[in-house]
C-alpha atoms as a PDB file:
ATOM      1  CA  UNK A   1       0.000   0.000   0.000  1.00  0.00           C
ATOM      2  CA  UNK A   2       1.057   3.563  -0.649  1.00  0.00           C
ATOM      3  CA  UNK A   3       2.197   5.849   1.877  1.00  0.00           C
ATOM      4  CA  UNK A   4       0.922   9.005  -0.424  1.00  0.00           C
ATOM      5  CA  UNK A   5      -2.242   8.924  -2.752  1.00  0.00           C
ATOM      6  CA  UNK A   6      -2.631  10.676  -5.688  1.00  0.00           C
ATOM      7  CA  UNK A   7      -4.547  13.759  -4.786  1.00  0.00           C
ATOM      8  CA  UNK A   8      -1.890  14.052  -2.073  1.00  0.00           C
ATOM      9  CA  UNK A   9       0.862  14.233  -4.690  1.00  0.00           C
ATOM     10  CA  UNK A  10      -0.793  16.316  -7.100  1.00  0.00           C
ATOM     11  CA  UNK A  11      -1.162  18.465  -3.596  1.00  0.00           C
ATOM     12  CA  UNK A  12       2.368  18.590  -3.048  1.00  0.00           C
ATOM     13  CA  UNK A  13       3.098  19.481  -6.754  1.00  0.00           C
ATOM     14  CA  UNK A  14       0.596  22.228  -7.200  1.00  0.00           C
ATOM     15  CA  UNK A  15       1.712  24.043  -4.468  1.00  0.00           C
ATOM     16  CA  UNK A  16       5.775  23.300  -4.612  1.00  0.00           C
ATOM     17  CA  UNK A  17       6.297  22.428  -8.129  1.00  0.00           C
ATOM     18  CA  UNK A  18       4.265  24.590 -10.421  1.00  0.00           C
ATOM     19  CA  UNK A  19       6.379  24.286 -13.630  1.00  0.00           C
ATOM     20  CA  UNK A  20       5.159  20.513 -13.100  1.00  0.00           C
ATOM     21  CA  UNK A  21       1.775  21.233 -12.122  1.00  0.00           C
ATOM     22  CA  UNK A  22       1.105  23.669 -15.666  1.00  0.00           C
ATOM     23  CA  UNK A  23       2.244  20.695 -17.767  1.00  0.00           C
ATOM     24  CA  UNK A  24      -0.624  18.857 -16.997  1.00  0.00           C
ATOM     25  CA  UNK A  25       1.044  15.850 -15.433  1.00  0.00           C
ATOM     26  CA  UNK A  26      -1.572  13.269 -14.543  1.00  0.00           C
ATOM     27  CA  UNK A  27      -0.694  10.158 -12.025  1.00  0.00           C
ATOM     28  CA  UNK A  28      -2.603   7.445 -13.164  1.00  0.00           C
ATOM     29  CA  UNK A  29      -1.312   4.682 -10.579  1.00  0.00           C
ATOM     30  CA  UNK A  30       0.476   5.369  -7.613  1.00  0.00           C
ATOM     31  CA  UNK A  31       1.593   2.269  -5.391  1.00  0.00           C
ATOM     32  CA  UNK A  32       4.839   0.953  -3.582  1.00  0.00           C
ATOM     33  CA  UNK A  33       5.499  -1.233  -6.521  1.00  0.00           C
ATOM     34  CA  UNK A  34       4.946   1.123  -9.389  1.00  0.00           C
ATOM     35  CA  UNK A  35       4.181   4.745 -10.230  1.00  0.00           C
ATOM     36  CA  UNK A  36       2.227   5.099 -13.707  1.00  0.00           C
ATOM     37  CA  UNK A  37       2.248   8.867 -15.676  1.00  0.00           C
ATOM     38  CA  UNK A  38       0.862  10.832 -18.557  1.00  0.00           C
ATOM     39  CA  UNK A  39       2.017  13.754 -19.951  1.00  0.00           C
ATOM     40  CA  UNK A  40      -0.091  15.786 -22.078  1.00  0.00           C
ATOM     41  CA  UNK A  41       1.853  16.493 -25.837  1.00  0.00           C
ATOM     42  CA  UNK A  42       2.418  19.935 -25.812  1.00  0.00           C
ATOM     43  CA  UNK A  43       3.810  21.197 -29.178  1.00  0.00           C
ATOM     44  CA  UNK A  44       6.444  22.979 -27.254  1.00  0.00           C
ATOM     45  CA  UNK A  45       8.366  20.342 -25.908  1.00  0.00           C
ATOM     46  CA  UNK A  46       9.180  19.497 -29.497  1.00  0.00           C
ATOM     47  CA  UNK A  47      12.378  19.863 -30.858  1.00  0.00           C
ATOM     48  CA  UNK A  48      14.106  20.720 -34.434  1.00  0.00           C
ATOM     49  CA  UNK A  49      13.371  17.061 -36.226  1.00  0.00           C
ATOM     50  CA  UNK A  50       9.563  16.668 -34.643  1.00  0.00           C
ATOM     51  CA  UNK A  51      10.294  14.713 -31.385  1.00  0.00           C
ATOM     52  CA  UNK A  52      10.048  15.664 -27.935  1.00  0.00           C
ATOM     53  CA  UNK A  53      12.903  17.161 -26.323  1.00  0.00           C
ATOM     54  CA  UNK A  54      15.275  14.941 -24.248  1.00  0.00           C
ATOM     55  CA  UNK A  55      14.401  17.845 -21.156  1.00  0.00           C
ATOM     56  CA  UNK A  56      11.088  16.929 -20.977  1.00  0.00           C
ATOM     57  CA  UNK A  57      11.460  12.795 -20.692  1.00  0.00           C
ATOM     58  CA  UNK A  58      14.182  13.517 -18.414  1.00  0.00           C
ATOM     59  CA  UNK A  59      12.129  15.889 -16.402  1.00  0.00           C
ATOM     60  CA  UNK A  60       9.165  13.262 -16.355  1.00  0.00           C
ATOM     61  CA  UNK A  61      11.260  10.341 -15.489  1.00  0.00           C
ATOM     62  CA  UNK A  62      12.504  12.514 -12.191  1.00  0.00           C
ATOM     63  CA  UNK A  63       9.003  13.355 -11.330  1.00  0.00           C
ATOM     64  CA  UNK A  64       7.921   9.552 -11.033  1.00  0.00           C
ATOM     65  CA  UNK A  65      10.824   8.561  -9.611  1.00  0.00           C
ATOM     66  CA  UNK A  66      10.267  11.357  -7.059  1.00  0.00           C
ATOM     67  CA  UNK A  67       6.756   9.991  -6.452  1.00  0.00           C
ATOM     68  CA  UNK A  68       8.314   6.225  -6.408  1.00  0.00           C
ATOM     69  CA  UNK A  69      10.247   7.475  -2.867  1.00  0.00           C
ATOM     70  CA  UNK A  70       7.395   9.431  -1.577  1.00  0.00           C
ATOM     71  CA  UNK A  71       5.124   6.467  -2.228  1.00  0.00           C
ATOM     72  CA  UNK A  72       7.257   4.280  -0.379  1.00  0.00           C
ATOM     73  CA  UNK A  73       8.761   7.092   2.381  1.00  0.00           C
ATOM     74  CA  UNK A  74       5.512   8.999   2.733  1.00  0.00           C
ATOM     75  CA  UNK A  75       5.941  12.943   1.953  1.00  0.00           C
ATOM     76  CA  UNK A  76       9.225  13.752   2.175  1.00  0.00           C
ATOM     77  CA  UNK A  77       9.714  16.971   0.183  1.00  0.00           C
ATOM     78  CA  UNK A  78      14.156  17.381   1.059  1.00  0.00           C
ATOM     79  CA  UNK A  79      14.313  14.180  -1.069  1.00  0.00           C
ATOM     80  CA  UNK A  80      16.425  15.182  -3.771  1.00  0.00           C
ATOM     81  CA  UNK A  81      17.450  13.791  -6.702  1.00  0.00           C
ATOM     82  CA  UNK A  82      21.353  12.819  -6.709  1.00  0.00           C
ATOM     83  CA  UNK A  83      21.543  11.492 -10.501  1.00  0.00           C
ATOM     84  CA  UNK A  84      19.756  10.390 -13.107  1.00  0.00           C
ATOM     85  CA  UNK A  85      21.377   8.519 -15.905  1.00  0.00           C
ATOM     86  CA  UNK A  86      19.137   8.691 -19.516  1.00  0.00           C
ATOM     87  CA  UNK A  87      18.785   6.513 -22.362  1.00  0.00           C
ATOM     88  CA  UNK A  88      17.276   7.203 -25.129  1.00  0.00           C
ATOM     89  CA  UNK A  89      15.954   4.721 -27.595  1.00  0.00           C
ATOM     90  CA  UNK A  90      13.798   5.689 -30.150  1.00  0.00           C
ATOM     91  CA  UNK A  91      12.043   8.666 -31.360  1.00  0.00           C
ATOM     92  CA  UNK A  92       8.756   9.338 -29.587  1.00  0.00           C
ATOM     93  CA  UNK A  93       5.933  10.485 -31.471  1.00  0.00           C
ATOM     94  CA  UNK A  94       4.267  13.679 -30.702  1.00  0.00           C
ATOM     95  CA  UNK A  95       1.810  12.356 -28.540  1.00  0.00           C
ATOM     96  CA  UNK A  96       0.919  11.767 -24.903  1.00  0.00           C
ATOM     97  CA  UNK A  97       4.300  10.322 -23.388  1.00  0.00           C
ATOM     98  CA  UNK A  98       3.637   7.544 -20.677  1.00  0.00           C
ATOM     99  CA  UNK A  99       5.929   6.838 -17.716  1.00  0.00           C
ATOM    100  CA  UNK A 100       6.652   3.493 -15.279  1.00  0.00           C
ATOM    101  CA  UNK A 101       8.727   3.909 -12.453  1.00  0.00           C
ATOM    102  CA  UNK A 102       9.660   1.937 -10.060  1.00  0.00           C
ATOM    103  CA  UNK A 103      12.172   1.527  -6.832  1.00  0.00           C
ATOM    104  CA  UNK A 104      14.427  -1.010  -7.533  1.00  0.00           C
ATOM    105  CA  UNK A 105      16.333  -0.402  -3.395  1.00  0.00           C
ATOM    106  CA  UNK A 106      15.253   2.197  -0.814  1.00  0.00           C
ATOM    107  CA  UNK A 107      17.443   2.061   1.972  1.00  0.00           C
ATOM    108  CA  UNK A 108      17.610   5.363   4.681  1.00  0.00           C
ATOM    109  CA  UNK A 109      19.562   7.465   2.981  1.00  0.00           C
ATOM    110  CA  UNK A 110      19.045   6.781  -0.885  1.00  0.00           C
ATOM    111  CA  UNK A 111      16.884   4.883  -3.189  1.00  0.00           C
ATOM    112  CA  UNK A 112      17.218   3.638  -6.571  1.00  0.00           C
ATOM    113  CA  UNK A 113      14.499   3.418  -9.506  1.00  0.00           C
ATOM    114  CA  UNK A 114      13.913   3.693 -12.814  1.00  0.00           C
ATOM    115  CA  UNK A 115      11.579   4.832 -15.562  1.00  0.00           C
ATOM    116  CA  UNK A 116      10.730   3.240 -18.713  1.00  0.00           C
ATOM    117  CA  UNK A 117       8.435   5.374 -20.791  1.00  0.00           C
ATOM    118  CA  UNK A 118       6.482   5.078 -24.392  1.00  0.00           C
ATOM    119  CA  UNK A 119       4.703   7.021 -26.207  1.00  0.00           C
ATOM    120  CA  UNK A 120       0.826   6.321 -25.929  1.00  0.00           C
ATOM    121  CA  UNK A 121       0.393   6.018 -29.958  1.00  0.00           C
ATOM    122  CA  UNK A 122       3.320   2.689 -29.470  1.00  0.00           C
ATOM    123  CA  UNK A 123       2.752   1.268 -26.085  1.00  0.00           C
ATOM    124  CA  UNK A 124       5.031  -1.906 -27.593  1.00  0.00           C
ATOM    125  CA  UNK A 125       7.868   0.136 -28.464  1.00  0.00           C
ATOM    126  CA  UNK A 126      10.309   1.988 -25.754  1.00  0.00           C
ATOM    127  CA  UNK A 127      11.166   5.732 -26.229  1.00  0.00           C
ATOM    128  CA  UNK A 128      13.473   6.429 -23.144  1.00  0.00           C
ATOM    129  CA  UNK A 129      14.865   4.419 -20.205  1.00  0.00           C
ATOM    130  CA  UNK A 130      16.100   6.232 -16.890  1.00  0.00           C
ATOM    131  CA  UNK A 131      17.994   5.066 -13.868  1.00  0.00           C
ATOM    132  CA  UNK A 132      17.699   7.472 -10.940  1.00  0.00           C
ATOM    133  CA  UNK A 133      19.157   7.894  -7.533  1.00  0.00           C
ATOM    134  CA  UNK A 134      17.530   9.763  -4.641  1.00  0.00           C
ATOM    135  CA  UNK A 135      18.799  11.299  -1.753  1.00  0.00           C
ATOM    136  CA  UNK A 136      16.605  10.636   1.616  1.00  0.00           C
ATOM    137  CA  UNK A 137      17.141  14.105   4.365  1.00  0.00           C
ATOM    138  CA  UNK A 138      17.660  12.236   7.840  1.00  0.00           C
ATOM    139  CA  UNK A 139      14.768  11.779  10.205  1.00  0.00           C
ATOM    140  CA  UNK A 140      13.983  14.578  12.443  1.00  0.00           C
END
């Protein structure tokens, strides 16, 4: 079971993240084991050759992975992201891109996930792969 529901993260987001919150970032799954995402196409995230910019997957794989520790941590907004390693597969279409995440170790002072993401006009076919560490703030 999650430690954070969705309206609790799009909570957090709205009022800490904006530049998240305008691009219309919908959670569509939010649980220990996996953290599903949509992001809205918006025809300015494209870039010269007609596919989304590498910024914006690598922007929406930190964003789930975020909400992969917070998930399994509860809200923890010092979590920080520490690095995030990108692949990047294919050309997505200009459409709706969809994110997975998932923690692959959360320990007390980092944790570990990654992202696979598609776009939703090839849900067969990966666009992007992300490995992403996160640093945990001590307990109070």
């Amino acid at each position: 079971m999650s430690l954070v529901s969705i309206a609790e993260v799009m909570k957090l987001i709205n009022e800490d993240i904006p530049s998240v919150a305008e691009t219309g970032l919908v959670f569509e799954e939010i649980s220990v084991a996996k953290v599903s995402a949509r992001l809205p196409f918006d025809a300015s995230s494209l870039r010269p050759g007609g596919t989304i910019s590498g910024p914006t997957m690598m922007g929406l794989a930190d964003i789930v992975v975020f909400v992969c520790v917070l998930a399994r941590i509860g809200i923890v907004k010092d979590a920080v992201t520490t690095n995030l390693n990108a692949n990047f597969l294919r050309k997505p279409a200009p459409s709706d891109l969809i994110a997975e995440g998932r923690l692959i170790k959360c320990g007390r002072r980092l944790a570990y996930g990654e992202v696979s993401m598609f776009s939703d006009t090839d849900p067969e076919n990966l666009v992007f792969h992300a490995t992403c560490t996160y640093s945990i703030p001590p307990s109070k």
